[in-house]
Protein backbone atom coordinates (compact mmCIF):
# COMPACT_ATOMS: atom_id res chain seq x y z
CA UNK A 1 4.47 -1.68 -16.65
CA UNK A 2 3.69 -5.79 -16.36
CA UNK A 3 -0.05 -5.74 -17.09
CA UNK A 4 -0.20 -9.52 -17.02
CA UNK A 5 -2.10 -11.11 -13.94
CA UNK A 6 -0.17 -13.46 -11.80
CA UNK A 7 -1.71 -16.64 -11.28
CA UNK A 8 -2.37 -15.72 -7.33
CA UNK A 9 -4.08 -12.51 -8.14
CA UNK A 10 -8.13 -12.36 -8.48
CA UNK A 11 -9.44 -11.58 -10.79
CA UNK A 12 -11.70 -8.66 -10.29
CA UNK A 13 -15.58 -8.66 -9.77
CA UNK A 14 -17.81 -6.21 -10.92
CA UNK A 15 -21.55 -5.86 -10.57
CA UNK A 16 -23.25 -3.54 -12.81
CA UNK A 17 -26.68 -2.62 -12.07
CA UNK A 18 -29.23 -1.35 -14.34
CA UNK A 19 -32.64 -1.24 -15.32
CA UNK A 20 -31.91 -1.64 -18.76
CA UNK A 21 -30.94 -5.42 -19.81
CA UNK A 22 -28.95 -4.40 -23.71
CA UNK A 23 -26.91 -1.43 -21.54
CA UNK A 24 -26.28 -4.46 -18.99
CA UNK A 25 -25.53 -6.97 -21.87
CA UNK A 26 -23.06 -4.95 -23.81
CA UNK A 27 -20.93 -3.22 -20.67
CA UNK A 28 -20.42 -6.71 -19.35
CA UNK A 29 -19.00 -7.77 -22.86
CA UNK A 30 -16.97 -4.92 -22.98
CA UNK A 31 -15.32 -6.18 -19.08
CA UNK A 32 -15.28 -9.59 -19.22
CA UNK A 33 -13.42 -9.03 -22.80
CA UNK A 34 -10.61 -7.24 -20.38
CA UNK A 35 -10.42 -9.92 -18.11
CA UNK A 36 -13.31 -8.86 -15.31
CA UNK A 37 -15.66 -11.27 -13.57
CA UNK A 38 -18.84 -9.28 -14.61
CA UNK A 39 -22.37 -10.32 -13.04
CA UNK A 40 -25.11 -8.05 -14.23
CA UNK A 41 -28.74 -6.98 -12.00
CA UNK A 42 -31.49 -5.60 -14.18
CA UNK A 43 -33.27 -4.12 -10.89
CA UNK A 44 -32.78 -2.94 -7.26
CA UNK A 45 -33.96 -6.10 -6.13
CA UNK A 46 -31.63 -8.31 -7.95
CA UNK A 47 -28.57 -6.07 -7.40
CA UNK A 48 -29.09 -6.49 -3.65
CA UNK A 49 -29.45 -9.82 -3.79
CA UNK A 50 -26.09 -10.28 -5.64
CA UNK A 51 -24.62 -7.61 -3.12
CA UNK A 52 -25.47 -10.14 -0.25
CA UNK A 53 -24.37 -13.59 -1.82
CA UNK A 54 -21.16 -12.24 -3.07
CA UNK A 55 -17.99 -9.79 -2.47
CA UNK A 56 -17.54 -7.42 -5.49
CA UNK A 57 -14.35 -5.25 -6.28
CA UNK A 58 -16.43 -2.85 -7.67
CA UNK A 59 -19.65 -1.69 -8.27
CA UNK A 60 -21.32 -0.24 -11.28
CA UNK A 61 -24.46 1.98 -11.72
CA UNK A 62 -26.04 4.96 -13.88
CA UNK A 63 -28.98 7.08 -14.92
CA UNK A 64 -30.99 4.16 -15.36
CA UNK A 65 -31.53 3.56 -11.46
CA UNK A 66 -33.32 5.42 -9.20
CA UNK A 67 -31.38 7.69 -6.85
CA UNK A 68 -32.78 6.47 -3.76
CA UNK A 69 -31.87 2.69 -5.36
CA UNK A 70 -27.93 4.09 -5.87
CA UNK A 71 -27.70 5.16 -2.47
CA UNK A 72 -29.19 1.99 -1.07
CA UNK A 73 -26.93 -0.44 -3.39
CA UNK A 74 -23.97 1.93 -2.29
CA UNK A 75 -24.47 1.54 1.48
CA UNK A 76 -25.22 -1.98 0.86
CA UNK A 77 -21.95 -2.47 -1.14
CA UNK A 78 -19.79 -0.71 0.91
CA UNK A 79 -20.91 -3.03 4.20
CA UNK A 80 -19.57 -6.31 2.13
CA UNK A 81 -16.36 -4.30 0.72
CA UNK A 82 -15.11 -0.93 2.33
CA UNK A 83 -12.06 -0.73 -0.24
CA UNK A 84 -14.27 -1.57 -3.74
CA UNK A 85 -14.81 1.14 -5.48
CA UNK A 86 -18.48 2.63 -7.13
CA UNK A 87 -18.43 3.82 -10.59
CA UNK A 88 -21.12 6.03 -11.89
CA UNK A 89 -22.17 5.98 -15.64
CA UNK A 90 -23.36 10.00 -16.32
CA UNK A 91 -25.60 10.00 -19.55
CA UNK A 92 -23.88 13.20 -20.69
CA UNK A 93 -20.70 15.66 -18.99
CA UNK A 94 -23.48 18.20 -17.38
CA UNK A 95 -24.90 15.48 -15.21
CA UNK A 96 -25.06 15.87 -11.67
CA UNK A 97 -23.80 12.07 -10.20
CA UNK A 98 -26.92 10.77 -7.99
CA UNK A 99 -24.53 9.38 -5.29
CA UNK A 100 -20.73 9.86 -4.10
CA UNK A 101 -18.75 7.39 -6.48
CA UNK A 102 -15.27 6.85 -6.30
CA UNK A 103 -15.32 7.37 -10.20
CA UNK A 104 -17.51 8.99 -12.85
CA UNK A 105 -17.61 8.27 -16.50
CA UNK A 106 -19.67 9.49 -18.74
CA UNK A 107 -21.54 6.89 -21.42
CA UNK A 108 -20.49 8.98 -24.25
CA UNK A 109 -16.71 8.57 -23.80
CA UNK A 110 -14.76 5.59 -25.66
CA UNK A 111 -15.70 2.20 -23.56
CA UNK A 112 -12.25 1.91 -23.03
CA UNK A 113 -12.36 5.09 -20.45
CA UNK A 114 -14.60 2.62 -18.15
CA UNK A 115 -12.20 -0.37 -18.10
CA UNK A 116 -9.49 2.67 -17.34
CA UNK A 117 -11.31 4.22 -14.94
CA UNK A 118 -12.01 0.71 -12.66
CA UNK A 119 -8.04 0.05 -12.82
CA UNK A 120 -6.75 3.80 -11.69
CA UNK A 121 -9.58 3.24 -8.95
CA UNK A 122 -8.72 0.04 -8.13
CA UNK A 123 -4.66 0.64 -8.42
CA UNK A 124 -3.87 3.48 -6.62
CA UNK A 125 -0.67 5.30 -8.21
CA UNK A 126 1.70 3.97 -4.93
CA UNK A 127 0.86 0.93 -2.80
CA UNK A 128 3.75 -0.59 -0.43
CA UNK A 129 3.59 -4.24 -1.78
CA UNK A 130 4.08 -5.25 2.03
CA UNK A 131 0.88 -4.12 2.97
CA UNK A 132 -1.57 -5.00 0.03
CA UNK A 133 -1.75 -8.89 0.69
CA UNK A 134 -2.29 -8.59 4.76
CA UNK A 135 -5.20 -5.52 3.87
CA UNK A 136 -6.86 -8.11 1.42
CA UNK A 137 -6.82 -10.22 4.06
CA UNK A 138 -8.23 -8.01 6.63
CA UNK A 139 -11.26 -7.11 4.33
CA UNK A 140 -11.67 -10.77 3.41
CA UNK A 141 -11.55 -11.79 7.75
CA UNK A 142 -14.11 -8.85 7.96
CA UNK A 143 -17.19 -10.93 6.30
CA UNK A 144 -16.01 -14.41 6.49
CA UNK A 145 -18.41 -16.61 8.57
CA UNK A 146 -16.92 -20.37 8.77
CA UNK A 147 -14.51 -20.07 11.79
CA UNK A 148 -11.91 -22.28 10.56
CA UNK A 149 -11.05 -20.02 7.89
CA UNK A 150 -11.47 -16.98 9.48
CA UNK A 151 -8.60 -18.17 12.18
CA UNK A 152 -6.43 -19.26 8.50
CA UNK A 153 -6.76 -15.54 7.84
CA UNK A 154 -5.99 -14.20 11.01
CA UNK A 155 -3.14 -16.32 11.36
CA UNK A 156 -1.84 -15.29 8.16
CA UNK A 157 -2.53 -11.42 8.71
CA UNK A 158 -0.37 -12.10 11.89
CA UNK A 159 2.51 -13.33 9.87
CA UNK A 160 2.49 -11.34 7.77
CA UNK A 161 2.64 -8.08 9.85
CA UNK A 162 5.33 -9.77 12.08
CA UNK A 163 7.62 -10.05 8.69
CA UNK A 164 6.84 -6.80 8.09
CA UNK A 165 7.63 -5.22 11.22
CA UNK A 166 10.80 -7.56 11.46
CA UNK A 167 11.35 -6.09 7.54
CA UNK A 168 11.11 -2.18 8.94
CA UNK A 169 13.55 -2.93 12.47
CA UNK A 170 16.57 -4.65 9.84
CA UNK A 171 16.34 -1.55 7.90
CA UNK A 172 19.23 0.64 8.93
CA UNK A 173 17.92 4.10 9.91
CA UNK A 174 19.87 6.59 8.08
CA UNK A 175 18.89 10.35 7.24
CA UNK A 176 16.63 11.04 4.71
CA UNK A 177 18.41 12.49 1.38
CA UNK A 178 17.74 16.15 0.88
């Protein structure tokens, strides 16, 4: 498997929120030494604020927050970007998680299980290649606000599908192997 980044893929944001500045510190060292775009929120406040200036990939929280403050940083997040993905940091395997994360990890494991756990959620095991770039596109027309751009996208979303669909009609239809 190629784990090196072309130089037209993003690289991927991450917010992690949490109460507690040295837990904040060291997880963002631990991403942004993988590559990640890491911004960290010490409260409820701040994270929402980040939430509203900018798109994440994915979002991070744990048993330092407040339940009520996961659920509203979840809804929140999941308005900006319906296809990132919300870990949740357990202190300890016989935690219940205070929201309904894509992914749980627990703060005991290695810290490499987190920086595992953000690509299997962000990399499904199968994507058709054809449709990634025109469904990044879709998610990124869905909260831009300067109209010139958003037409750019939608233009290119068009294209896109049309090659597709012109891909799928030149394929010959034969039987499917049994």
């Amino acid at each position: 498997m190629n784990t090196q980044r072309s130089s037209l893929e993003q690289t991927i944001r991450v917010l992690s929120a949490s109460v507690d500045p040295g837990l904040n510190h060291s997880r963002a060292l631990l991403l942004r030494q993988h590559g990640f775009d890491v911004i960290t929120a010490e409260s409820t406040e701040h994270a929402r604020e980040q939430l509203n200036a900018t798109t994440f990939d994915v979002l991070i929280f744990g048993s330092t927050l407040a339940r009520d403050a996961c659920w509203e940083l979840a809804e929140a997040f999941r308005k900006r970007n319906s296809r990132g993905r919300i870990i949740e940091i357990l202190p300890h395997s016989d935690a219940l998680p205070k929201n309904q994360p894509d992914a749980l990890v627990v703060s005991a494991e290695e810290p490499s299980k987190l920086v595992t756990t953000i690509h299997e959620n962000l990399n499904p095991p199968y994507r058709d290649p054809d449709d990634e770039r025109w469904l990044q596109l879709c998610s990124e027309a869905a909260v831009e606000r300067d109209p010139d751009k958003l037409m750019n996208l939608l233009q290119e979303i068009d294209r896109l599908l049309n090659e597709k669909e012109e891909r799928r009609k030149r394929r010959p239809s034969s039987p499917e192997p049994s």
